[in-house]
N, C-alpha and C. Protein backbone atom coordinates (compact mmCIF):
# COMPACT_ATOMS: atom_id res chain seq x y z
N UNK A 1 -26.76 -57.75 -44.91
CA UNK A 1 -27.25 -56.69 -45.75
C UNK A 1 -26.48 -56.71 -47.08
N UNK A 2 -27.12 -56.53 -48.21
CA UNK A 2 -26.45 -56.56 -49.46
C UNK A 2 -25.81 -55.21 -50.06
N UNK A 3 -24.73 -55.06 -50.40
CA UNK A 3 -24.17 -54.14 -51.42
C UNK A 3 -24.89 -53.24 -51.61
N UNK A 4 -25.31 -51.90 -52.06
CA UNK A 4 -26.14 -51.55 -52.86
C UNK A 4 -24.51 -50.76 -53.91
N UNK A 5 -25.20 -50.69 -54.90
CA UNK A 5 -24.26 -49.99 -56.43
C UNK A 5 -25.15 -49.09 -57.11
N UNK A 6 -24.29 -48.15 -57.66
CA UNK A 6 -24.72 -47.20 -58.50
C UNK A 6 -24.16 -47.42 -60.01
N UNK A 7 -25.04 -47.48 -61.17
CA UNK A 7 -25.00 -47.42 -62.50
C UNK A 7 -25.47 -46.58 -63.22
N UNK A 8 -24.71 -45.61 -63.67
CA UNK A 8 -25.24 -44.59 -64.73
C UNK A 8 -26.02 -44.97 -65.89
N UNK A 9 -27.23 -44.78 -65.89
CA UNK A 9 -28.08 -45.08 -67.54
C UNK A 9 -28.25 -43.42 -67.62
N UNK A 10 -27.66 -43.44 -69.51
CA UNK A 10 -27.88 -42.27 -70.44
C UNK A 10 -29.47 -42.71 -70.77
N UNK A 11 -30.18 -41.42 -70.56
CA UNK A 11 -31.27 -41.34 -71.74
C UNK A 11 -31.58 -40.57 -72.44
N UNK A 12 -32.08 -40.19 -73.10
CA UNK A 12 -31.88 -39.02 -74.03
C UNK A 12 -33.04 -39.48 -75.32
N UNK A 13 -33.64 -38.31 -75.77
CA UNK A 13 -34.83 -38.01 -76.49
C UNK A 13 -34.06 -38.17 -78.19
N UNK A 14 -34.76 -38.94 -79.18
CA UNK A 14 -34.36 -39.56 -80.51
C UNK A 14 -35.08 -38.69 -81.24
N UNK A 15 -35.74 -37.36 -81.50
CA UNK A 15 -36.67 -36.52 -82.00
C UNK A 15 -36.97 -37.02 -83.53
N UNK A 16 -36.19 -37.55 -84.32
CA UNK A 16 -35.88 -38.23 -85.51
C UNK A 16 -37.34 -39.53 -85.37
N UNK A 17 -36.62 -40.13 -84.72
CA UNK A 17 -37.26 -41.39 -83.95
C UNK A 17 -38.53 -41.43 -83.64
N UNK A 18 -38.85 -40.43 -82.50
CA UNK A 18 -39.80 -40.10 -81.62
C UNK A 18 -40.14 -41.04 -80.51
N UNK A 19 -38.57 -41.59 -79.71
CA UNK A 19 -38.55 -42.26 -78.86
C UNK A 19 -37.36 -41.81 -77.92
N UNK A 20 -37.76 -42.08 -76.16
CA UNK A 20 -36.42 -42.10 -75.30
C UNK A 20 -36.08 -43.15 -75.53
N UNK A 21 -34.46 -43.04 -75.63
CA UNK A 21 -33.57 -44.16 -75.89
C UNK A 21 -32.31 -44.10 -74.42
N UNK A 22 -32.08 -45.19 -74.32
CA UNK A 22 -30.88 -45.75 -72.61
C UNK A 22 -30.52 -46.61 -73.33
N UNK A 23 -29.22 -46.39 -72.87
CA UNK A 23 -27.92 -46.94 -73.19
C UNK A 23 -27.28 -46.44 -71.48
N UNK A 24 -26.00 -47.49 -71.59
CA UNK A 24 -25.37 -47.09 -70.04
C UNK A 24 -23.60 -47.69 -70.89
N UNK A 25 -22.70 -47.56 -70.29
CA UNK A 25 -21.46 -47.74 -70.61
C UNK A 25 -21.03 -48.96 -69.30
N UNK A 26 -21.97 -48.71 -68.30
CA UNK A 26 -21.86 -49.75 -67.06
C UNK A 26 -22.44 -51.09 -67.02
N UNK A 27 -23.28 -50.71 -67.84
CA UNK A 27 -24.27 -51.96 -67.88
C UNK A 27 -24.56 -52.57 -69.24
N UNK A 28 -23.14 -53.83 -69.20
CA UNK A 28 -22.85 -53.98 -70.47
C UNK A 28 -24.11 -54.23 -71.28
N UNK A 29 -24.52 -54.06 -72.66
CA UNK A 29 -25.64 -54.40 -73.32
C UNK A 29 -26.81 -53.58 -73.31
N UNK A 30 -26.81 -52.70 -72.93
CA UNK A 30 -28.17 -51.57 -72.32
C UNK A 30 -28.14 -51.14 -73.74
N UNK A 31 -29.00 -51.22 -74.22
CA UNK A 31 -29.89 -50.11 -75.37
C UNK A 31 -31.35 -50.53 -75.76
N UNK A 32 -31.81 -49.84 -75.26
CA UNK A 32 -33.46 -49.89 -75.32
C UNK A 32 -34.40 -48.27 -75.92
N UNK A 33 -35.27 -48.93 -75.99
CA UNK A 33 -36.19 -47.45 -76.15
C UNK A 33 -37.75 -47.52 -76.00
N UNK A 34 -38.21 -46.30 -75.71
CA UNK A 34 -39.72 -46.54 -75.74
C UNK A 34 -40.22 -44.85 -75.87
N UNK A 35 -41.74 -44.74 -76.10
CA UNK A 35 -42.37 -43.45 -76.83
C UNK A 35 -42.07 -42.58 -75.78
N UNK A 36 -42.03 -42.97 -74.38
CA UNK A 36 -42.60 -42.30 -73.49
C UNK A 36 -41.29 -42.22 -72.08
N UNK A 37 -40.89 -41.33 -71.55
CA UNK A 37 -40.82 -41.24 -70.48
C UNK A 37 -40.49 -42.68 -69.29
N UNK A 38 -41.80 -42.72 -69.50
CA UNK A 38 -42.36 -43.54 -68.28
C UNK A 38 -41.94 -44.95 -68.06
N UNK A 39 -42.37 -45.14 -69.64
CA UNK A 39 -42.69 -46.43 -70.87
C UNK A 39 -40.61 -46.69 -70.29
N UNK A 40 -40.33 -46.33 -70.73
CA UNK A 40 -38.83 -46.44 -70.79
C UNK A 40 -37.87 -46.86 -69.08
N UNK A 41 -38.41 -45.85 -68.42
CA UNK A 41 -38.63 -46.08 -66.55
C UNK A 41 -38.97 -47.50 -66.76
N UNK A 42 -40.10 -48.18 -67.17
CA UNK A 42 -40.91 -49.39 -66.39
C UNK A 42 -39.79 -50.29 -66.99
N UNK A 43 -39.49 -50.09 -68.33
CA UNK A 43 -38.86 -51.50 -69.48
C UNK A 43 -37.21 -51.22 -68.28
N UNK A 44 -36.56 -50.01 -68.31
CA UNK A 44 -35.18 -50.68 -67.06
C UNK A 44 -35.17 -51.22 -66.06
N UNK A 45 -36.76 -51.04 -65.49
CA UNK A 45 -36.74 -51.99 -64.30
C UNK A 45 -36.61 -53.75 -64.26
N UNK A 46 -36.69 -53.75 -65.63
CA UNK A 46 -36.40 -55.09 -65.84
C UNK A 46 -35.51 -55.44 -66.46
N UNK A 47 -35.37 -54.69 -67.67
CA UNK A 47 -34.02 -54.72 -68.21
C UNK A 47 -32.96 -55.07 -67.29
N UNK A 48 -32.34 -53.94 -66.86
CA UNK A 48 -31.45 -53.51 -65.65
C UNK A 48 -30.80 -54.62 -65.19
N UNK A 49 -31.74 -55.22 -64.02
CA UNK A 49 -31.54 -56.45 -63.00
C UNK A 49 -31.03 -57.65 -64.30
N UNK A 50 -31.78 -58.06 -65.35
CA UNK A 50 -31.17 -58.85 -66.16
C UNK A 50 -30.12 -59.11 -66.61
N UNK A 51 -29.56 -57.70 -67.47
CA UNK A 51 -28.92 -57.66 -67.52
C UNK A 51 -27.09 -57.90 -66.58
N UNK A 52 -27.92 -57.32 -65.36
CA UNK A 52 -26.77 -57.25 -64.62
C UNK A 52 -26.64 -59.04 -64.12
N UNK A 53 -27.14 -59.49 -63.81
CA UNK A 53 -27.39 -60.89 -64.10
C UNK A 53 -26.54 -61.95 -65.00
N UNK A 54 -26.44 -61.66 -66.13
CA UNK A 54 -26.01 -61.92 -67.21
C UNK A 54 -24.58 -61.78 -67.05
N UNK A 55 -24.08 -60.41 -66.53
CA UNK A 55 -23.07 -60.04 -66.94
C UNK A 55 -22.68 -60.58 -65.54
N UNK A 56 -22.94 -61.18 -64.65
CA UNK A 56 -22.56 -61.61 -63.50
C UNK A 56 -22.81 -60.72 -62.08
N UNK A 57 -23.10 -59.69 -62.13
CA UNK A 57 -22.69 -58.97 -61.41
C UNK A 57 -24.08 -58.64 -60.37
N UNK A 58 -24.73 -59.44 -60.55
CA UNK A 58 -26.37 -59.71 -59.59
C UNK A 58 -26.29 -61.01 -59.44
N UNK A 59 -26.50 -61.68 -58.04
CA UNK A 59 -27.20 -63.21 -58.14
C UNK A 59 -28.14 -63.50 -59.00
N UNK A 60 -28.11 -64.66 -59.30
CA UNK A 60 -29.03 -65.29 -60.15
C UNK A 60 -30.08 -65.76 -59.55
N UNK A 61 -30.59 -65.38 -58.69
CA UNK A 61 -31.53 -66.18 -57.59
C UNK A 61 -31.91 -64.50 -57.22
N UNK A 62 -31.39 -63.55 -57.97
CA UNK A 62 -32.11 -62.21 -57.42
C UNK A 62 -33.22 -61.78 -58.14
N UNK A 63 -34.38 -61.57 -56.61
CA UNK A 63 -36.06 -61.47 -57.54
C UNK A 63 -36.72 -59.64 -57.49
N UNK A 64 -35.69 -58.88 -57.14
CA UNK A 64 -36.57 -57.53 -57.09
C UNK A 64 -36.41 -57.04 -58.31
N UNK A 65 -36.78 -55.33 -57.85
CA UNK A 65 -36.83 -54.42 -59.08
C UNK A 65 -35.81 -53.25 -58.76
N UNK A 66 -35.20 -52.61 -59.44
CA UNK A 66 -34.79 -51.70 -59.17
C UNK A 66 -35.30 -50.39 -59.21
């Protein structure tokens, strides 16, 4: 059975902007944005795993979603 981990992603509304924006302090490299809610949900599900990837801290041979 694998690990499971917890990573805090900030999101928070850019009203200026008119976009949610994530950023995380855990997950080195996180800053993204999108119009919507949702829009923003779907883009970390991929983000996320990549990232963590990158930074080593996911196999590289890992195929889900978070």
């Amino acid at each position: 059975m694998e690990k499971s981990s917890i990573y805090i992603i900030d999101a928070s509304w850019d009203g200026a902007a008119g976009v949610w924006v994530a950023t995380s302090d855990e997950v080195l490299g996180l800053a993204t944005e999108a119009p919507t809610i949702e829009q923003l949900t779907q883009k970390l599900r991929f983000i996320i795993p990549e990232l963590l990837q990158l930074n080593q801290l996911l196999p590289v041979n890992y195929q889900g979603l978070i």
